[in-house]
Protein backbone atom coordinates (compact mmCIF):
# COMPACT_ATOMS: atom_id res chain seq x y z
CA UNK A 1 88.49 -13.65 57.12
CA UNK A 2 88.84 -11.46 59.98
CA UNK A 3 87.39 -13.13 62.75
CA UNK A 4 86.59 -17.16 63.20
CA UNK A 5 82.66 -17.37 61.52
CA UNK A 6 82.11 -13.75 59.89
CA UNK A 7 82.96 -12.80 56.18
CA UNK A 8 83.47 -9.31 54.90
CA UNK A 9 80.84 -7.79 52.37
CA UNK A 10 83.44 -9.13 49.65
CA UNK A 11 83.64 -12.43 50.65
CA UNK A 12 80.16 -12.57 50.69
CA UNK A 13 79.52 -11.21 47.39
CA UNK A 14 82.59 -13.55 45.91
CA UNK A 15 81.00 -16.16 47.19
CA UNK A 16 77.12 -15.18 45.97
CA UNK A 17 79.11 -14.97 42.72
CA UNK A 18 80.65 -18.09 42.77
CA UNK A 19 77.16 -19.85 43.14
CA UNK A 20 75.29 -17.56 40.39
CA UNK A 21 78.06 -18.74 38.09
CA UNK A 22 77.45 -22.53 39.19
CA UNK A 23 73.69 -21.90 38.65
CA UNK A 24 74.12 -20.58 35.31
CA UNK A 25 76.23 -23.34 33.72
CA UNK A 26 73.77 -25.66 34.95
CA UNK A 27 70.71 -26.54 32.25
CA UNK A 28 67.36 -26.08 33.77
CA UNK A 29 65.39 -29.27 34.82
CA UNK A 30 61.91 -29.41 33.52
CA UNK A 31 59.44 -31.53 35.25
CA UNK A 32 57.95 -34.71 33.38
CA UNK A 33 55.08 -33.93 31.56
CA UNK A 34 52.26 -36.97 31.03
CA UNK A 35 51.70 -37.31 27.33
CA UNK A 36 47.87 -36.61 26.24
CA UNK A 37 47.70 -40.52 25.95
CA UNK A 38 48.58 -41.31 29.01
CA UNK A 39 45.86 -39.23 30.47
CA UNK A 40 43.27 -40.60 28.19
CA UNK A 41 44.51 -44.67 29.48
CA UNK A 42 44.47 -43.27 32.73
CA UNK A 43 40.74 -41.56 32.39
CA UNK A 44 39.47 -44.58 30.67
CA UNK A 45 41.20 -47.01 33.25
CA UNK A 46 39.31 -45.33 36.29
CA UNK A 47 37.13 -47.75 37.89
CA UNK A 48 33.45 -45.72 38.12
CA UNK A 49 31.65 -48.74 39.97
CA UNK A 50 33.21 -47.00 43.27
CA UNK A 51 31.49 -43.66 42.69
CA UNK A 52 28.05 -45.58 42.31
CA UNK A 53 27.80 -46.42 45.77
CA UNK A 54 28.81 -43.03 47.30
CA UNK A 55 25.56 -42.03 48.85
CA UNK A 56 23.92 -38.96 47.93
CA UNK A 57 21.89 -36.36 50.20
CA UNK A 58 18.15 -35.47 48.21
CA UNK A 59 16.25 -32.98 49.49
CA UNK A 60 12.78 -32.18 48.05
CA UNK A 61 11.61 -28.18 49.23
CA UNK A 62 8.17 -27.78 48.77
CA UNK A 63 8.41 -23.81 49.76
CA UNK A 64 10.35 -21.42 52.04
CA UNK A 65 9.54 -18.82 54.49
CA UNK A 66 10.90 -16.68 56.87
CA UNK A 67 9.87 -16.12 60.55
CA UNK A 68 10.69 -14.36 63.44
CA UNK A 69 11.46 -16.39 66.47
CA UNK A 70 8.24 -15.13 68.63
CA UNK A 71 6.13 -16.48 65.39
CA UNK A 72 8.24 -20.49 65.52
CA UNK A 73 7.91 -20.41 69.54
CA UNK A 74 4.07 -19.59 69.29
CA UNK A 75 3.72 -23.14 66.67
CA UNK A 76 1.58 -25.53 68.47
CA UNK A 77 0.26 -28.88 66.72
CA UNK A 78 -2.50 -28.14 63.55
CA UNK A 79 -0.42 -24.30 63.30
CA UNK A 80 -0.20 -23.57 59.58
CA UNK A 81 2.87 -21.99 57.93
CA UNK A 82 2.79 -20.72 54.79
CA UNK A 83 5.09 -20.86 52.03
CA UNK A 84 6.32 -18.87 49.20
CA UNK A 85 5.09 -21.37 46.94
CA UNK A 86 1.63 -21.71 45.32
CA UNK A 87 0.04 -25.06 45.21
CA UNK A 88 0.85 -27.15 42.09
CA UNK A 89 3.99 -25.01 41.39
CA UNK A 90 7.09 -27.50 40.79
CA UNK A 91 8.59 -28.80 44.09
CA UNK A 92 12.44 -28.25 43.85
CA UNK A 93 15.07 -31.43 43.68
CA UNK A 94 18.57 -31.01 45.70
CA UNK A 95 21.60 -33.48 45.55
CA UNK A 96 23.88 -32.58 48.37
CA UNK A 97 22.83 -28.78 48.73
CA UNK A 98 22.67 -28.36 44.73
CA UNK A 99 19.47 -27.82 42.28
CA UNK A 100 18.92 -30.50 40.09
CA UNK A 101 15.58 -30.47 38.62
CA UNK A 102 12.00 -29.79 39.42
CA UNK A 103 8.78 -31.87 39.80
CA UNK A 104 5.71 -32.31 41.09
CA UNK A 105 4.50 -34.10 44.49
CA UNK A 106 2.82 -37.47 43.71
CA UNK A 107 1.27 -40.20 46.51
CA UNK A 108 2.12 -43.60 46.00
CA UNK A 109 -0.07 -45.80 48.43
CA UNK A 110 0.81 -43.87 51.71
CA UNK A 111 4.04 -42.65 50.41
CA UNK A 112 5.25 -38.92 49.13
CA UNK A 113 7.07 -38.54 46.08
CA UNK A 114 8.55 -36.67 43.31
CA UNK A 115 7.89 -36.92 39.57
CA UNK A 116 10.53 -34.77 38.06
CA UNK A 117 9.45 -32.64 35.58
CA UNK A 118 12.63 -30.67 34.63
CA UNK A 119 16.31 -31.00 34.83
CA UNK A 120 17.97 -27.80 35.68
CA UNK A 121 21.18 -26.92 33.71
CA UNK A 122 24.51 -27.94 34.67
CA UNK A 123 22.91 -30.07 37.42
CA UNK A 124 26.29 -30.48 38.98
């Protein structure tokens, strides 16, 4: 070496050398793969009582619309808006932002709900 901490371009490159020779005698390491059966224990071993009690977001939209903010600020009590849907279409189902199915609006006693009529396809 010339000076204390610096290496010529040749020591450098003996050295590189050195370690690409090290690097090739060595065998390559493969990571541990999980056999298919172990994946199927593992699957079948899940507990899916905890997902049951996740709570889930349903939204029923009876119809959309678009307005311009003049038009919302002039809503007063009794104001109609009207909707891009006709009345008896299908009312559509969301689960957390997502169409499930369709159905139509029943009234049970005092309270609104939805008979569903159609499940979309791949709901999730």
């Amino acid at each position: 070496m010339i000076e204390t901490g610096k290496l010529t371009q040749d020591e450098i490159d003996a050295l590189l050398a050195d370690h690409k020779q090290e690097s090739m005698n060595q065998p390559f390491q493969f990571a541990e793969l999980v056999p298919d059966e172990a994946v199927e224990k593992i699957t079948d071993n899940m507990n899916l009582d905890l997902l049951l009690d996740i709570p889930l977001e349903i939204v029923v939209e009876l119809g959309r619309t678009k307005k311009k903010i003049s038009e919302v600020l002039e809503l007063t009590s009794g104001s109609i808006v009207e909707l891009d849907k006709m009345s008896g279409e299908p009312v559509d189902v969301f689960v957390n932002n997502k169409l499930i199915a369709r159905g139509e609006v029943v009234v049970i006693e005092e309270h609104f709900g939805v008979r569903i009529k159609e499940i979309c396809q791949s709901p999730l």
